[in-house]
Protein backbone atom coordinates (compact mmCIF):
# COMPACT_ATOMS: atom_id res chain seq x y z
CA UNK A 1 9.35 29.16 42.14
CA UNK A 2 7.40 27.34 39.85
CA UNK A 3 8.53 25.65 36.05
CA UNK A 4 11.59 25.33 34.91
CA UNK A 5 13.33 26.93 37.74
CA UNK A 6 11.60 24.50 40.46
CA UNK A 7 14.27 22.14 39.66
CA UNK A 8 16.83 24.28 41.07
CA UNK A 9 17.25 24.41 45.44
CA UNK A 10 17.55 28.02 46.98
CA UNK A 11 18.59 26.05 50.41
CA UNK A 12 22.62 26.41 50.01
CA UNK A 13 22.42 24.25 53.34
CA UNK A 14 21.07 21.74 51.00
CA UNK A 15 23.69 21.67 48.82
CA UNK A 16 27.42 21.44 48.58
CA UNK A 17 27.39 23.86 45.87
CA UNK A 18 27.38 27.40 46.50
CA UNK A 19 26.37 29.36 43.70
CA UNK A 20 22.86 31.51 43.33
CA UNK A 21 19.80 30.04 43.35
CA UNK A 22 18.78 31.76 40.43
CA UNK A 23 17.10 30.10 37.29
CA UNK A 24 19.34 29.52 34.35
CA UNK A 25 16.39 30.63 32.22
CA UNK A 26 15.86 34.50 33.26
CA UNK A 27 19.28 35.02 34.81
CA UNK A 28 21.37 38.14 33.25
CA UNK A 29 24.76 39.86 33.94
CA UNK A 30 25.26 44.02 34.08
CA UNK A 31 25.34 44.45 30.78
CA UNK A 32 21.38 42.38 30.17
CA UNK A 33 23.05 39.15 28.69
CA UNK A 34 21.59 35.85 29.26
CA UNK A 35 23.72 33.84 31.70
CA UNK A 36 23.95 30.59 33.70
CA UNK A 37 23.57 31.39 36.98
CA UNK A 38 25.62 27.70 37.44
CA UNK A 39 28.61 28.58 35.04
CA UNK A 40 31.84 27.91 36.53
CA UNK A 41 30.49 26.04 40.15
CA UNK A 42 31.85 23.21 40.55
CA UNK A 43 28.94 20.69 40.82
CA UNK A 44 25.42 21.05 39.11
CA UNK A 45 22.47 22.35 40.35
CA UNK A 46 20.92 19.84 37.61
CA UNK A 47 22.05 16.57 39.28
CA UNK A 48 18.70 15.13 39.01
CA UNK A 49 18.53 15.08 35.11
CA UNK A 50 15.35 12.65 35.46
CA UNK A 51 13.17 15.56 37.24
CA UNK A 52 14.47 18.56 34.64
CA UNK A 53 13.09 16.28 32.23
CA UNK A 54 9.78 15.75 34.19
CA UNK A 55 9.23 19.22 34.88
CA UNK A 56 9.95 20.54 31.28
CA UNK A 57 7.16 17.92 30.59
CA UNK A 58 4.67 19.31 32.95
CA UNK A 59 5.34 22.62 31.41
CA UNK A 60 4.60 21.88 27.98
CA UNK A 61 1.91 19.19 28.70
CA UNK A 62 -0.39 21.04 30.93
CA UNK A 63 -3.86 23.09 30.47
CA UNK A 64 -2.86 24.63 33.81
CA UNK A 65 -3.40 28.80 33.80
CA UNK A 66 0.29 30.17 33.10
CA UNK A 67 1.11 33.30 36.29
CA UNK A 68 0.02 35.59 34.02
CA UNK A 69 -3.49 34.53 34.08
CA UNK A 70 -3.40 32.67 30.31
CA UNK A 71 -4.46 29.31 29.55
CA UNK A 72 -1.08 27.30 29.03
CA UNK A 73 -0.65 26.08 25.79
CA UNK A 74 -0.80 21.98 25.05
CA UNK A 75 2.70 21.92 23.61
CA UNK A 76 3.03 18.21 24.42
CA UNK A 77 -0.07 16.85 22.59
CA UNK A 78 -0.34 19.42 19.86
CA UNK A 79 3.13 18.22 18.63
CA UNK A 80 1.91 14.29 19.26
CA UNK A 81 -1.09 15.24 17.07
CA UNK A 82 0.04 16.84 14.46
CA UNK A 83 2.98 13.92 14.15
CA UNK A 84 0.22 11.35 14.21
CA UNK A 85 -1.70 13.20 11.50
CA UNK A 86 1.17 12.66 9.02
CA UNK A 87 1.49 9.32 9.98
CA UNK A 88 -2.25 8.91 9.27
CA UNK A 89 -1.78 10.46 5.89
CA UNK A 90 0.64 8.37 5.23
CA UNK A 91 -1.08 5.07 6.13
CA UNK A 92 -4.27 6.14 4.11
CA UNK A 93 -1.59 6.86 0.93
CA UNK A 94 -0.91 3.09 1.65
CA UNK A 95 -4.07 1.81 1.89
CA UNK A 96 -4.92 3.33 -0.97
CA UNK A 97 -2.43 2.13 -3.04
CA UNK A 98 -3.00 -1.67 -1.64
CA UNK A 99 -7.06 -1.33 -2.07
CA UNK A 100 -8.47 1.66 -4.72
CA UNK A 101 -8.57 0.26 -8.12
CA UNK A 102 -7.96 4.06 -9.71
CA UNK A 103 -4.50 4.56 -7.22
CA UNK A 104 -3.23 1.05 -8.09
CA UNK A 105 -3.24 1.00 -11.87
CA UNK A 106 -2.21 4.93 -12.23
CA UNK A 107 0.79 3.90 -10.06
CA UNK A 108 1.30 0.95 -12.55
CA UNK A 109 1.25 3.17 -15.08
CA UNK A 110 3.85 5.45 -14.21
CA UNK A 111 6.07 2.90 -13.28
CA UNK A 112 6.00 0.99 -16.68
CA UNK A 113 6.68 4.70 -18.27
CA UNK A 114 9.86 5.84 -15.62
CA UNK A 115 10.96 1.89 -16.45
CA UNK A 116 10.55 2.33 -20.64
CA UNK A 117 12.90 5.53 -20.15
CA UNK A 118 15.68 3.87 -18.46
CA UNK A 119 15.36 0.68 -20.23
CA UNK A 120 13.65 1.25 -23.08
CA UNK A 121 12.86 -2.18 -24.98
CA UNK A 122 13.59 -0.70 -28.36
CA UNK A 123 17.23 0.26 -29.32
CA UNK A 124 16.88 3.81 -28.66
CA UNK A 125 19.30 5.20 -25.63
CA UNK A 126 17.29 5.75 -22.30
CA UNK A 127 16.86 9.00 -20.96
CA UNK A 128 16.75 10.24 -17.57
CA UNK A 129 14.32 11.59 -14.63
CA UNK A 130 13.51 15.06 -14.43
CA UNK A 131 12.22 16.29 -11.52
CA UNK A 132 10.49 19.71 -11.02
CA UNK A 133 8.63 21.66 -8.71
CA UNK A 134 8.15 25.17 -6.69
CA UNK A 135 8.45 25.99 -3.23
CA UNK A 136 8.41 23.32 -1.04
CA UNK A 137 7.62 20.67 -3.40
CA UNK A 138 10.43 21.70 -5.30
CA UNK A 139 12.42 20.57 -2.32
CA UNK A 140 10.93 17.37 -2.34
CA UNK A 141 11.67 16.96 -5.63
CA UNK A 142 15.38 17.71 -5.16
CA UNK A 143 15.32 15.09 -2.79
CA UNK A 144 14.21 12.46 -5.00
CA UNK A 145 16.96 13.46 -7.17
CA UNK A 146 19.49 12.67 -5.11
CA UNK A 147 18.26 9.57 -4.16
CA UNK A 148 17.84 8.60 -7.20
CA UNK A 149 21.25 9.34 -8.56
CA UNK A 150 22.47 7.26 -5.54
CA UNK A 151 20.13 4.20 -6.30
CA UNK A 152 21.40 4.67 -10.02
CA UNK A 153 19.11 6.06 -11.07
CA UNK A 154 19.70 8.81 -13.92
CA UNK A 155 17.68 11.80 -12.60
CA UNK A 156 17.97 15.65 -12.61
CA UNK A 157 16.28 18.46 -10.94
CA UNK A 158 14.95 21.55 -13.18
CA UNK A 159 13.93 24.48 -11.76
CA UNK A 160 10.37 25.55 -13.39
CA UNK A 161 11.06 29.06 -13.40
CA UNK A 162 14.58 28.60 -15.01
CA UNK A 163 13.57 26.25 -17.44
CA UNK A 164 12.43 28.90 -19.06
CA UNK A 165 15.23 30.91 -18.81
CA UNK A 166 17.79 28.65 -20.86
CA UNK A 167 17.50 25.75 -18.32
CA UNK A 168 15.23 23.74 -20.93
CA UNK A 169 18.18 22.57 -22.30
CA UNK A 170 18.80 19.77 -19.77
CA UNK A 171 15.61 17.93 -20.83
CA UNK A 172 16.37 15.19 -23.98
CA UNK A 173 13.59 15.35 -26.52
CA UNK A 174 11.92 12.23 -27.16
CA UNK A 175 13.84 10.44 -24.70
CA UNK A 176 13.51 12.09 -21.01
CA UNK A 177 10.79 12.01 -18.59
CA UNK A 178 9.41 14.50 -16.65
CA UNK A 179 7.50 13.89 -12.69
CA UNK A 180 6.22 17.11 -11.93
CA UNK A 181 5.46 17.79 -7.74
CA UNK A 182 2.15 19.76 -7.27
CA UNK A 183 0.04 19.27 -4.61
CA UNK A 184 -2.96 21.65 -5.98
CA UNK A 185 -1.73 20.36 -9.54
CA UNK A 186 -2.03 23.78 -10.51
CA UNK A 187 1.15 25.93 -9.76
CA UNK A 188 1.39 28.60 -12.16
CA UNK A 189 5.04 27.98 -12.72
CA UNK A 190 4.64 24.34 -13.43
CA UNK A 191 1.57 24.96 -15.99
CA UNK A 192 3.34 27.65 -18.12
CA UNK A 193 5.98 24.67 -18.20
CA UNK A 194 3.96 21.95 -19.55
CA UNK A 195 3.16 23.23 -23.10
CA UNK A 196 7.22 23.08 -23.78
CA UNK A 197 7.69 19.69 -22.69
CA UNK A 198 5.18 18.50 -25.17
CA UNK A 199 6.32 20.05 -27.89
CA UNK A 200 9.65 18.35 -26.98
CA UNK A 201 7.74 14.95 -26.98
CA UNK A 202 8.60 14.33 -23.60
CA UNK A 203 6.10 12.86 -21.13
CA UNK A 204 4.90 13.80 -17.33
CA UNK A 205 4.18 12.13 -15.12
CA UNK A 206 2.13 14.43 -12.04
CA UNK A 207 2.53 14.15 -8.48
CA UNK A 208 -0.31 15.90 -7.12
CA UNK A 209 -3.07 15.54 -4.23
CA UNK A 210 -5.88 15.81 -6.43
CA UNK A 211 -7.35 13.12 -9.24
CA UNK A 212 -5.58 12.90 -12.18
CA UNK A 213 -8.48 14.91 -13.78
CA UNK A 214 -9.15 17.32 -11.63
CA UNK A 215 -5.98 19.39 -12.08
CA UNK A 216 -4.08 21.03 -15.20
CA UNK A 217 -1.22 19.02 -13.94
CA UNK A 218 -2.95 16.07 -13.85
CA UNK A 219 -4.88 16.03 -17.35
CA UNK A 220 -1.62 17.31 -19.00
CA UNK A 221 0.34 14.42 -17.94
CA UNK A 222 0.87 10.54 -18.92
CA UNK A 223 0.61 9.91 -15.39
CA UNK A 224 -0.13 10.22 -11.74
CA UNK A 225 0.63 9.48 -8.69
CA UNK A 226 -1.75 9.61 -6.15
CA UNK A 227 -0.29 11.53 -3.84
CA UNK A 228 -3.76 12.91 -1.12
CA UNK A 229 -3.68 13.01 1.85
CA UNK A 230 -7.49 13.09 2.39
CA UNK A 231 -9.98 10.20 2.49
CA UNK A 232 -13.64 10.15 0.92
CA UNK A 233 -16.33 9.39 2.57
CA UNK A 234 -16.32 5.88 1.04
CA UNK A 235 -13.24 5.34 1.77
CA UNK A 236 -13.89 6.04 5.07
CA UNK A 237 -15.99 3.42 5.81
CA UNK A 238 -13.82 0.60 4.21
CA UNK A 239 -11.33 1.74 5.93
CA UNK A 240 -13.56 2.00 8.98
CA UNK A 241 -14.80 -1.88 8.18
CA UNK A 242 -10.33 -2.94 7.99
CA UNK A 243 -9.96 -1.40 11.65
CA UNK A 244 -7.73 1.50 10.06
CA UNK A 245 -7.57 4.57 11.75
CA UNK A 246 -9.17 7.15 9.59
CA UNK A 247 -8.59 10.17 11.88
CA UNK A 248 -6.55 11.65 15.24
CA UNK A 249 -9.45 11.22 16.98
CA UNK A 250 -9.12 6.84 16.68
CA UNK A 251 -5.92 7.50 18.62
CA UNK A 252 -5.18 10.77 20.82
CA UNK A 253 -7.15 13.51 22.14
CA UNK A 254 -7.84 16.61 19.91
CA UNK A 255 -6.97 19.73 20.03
CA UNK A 256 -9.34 22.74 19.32
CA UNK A 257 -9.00 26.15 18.94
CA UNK A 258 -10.98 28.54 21.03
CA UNK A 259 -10.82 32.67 21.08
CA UNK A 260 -10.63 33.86 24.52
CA UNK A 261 -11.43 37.79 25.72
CA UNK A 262 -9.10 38.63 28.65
CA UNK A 263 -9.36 42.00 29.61
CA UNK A 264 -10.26 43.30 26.52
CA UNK A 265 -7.43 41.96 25.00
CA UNK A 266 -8.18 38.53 22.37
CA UNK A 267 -5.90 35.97 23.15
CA UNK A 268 -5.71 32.56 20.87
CA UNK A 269 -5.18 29.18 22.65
CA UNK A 270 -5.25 25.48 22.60
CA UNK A 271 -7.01 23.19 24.65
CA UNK A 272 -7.72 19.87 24.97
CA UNK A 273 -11.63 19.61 24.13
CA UNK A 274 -14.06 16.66 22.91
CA UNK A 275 -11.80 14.95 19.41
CA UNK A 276 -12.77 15.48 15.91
CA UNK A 277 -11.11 14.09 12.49
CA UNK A 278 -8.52 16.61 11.09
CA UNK A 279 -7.40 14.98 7.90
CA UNK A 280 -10.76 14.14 6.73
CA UNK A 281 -11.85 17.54 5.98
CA UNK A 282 -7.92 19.42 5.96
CA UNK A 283 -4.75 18.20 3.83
CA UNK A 284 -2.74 19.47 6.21
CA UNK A 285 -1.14 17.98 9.72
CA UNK A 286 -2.25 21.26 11.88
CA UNK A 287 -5.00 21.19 14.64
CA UNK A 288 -5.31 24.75 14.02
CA UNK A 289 -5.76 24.72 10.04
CA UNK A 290 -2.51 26.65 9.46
CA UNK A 291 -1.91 25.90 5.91
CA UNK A 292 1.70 24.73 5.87
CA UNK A 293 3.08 22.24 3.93
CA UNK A 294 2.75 18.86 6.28
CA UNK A 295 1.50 16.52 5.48
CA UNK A 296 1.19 16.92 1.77
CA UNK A 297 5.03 16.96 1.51
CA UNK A 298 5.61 13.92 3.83
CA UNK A 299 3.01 11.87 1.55
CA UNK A 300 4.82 13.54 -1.59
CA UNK A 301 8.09 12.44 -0.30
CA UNK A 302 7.00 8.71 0.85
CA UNK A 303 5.40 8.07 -2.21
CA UNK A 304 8.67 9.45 -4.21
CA UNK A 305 10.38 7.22 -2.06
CA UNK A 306 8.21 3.93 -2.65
CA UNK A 307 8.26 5.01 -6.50
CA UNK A 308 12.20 4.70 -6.69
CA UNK A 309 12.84 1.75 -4.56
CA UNK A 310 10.17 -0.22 -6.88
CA UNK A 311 11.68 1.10 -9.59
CA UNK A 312 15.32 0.01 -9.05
CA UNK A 313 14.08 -3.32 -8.21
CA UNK A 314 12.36 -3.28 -11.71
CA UNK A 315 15.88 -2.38 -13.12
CA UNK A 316 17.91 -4.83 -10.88
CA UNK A 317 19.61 -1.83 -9.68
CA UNK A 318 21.12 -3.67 -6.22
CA UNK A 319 22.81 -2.81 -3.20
CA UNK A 320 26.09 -2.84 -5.09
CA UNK A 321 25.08 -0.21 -7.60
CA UNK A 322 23.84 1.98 -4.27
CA UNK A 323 27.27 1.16 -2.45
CA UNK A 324 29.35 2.00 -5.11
CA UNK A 325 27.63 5.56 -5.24
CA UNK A 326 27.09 5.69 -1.83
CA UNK A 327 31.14 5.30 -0.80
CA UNK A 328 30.79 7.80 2.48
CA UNK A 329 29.28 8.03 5.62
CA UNK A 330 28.14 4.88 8.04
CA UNK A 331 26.18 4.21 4.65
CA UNK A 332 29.19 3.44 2.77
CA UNK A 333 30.88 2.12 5.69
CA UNK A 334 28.48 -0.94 6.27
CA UNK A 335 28.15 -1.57 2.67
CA UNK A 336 31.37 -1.59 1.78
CA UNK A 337 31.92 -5.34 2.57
CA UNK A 338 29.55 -6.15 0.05
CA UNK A 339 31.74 -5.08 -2.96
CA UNK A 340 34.42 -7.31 -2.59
């Protein structure tokens, strides 16, 4: 036996256990339901946690031919890869807002409007966050919601779609603030939205992975926040000049896809091969260019994140005002003390 299964001895003289040598993995009773061919013996077959581990590893990890002849997929290393590619995303969203002119003072920007809504300087009441956004940046953006409400923040979520069924109503005129997720900028749902919250005199602020002008979002809107997870070519090379990592390739093999023929059948695998960049030229965190949302919502989230905490420190919003609506949990546990 090979795999998972290799773990497990077929010697019963080499154990004091007596039940089947059969693999946990493929074993099935009379009636074709999975079982564990160690249920109910009274010692494990898996004593040596330590090589179960090691083995699953060699599975996963290895360009070794599979028995059936296929080229065994780089679990391992795809998953290491496409973790550091967010990471990368993410550093470059720093670097971008600690360096580039254009990311620094649109950031600015937004802040001093989210911080003239809940503190307005005037005698006006301040208004509240509204946060909005489809599909998985609408997820994000409920997110941010909640963690504003617990940094005390005042903060909704509004549904694009059902603001314009009735849900409208949540947003004060004149006195809210919309932040609008997009990473294209351009969701249809989020556009037809825009021409209502100006007429209400409320201001947007865009969240998007494009430049401010090169989206709808983005030229309909107060603000932005710089939210790519791309790097230009000039950007490159400063960063390049700094010692940042600018791609995968600066830290772990790549991964490439290749079409194999195998009697007559095609067959897609991974394999390790020479590296190459991935987020230079793709937004996303996949070796294989599937489009899902990766990296664009882990640099949406981070920067929504880093937006809020700044914020409450502009607000003197304090750990007191967090524990006080953060009472649960390990959370509220450890910052209970603090309130006395």
């Amino acid at each position: 036996m090979s795999g998972r299964s290799s773990v497990i001895s077929s010697d019963s003289s080499a154990s004091a256990c007596s039940s089947p040598s059969l693999s946990p993995f493929d074993a099935s009773d009379s009636s074709g339901s999975r079982t564990s061919s160690f249920s109910g013996s009274s010692c494990s077959q898996f004593d040596d946690l330590t090589s179960l581990k090691n083995d699953a590893a060699h599975e996963f990890g290895s360009d070794e031919m599979t028995t059936i002849g296929k080229p065994r997929f780089d679990a391992l290393n795809f998953a290491a890869q496409s973790l550091h590619a967010q990471s990368l995303a993410i550093a470059h969203a720093s670097w971008r807002l600690a360096h580039h002119p254009f990311t620094r003072v649109a950031f600015a920007d937004a802040l001093s409007l989210l911080h003239d809504t809940i503190m307005p300087s005037t005698g006006r009441p301040g208004g509240k966050i509204v946060w909005t956004g489809v599909g998985k940046s609408g997820l994000i953006g409920r997110k941010l919601h909640a963690t504003a409400l617990s940094l005390g923040v005042p903060s909704c979520f509004l549904h694009p779609v059902e603001a314009l069924h009735g849900d409208l109503g949540c947003v004060t005129p004149q006195q809210d603030i919309v932040i609008a997720l997009s990473y294209s900028g351009g969701s249809p749902e989020l556009v037809a939205l825009l021409p209502h919250l100006e007429r209400r005199g409320v201001k947007t602020v865009a969240m998007c992975g494009r430049r401010q002008e090169e989206s709808d979002l983005g030229r309909a809107s107060a603000a932005w926040i710089d939210c790519r997870t791309t790097i230009s070519d000039d950007e490159e090379i400063e960063m390049e000049e700094q010692d940042m990592p600018v791609s995968t390739a600066d830290v772990l093999p790549s991964l490439t896809a290749k079409k194999q023929l195998q009697q007559s059948e095609s067959n897609w695998s991974i394999s390790a091969k020479a590296p190459r960049p991935l987020l230079v030229d793709h937004h996303e965190a996949s070796p294989t260019r599937l489009p899902a949302p990766t990296s664009s919502t882990t640099v949406a989230l981070a920067m929504g994140d880093t937006l809020l905490l700044t914020l409450a420190q502009m607000c003197d919003l304090d750990a007191v005002v967090f524990g006080r609506n953060h009472p649960g949990g390990k959370i509220g546990e450890a910052i209970a003390p603090t309130l006395v």
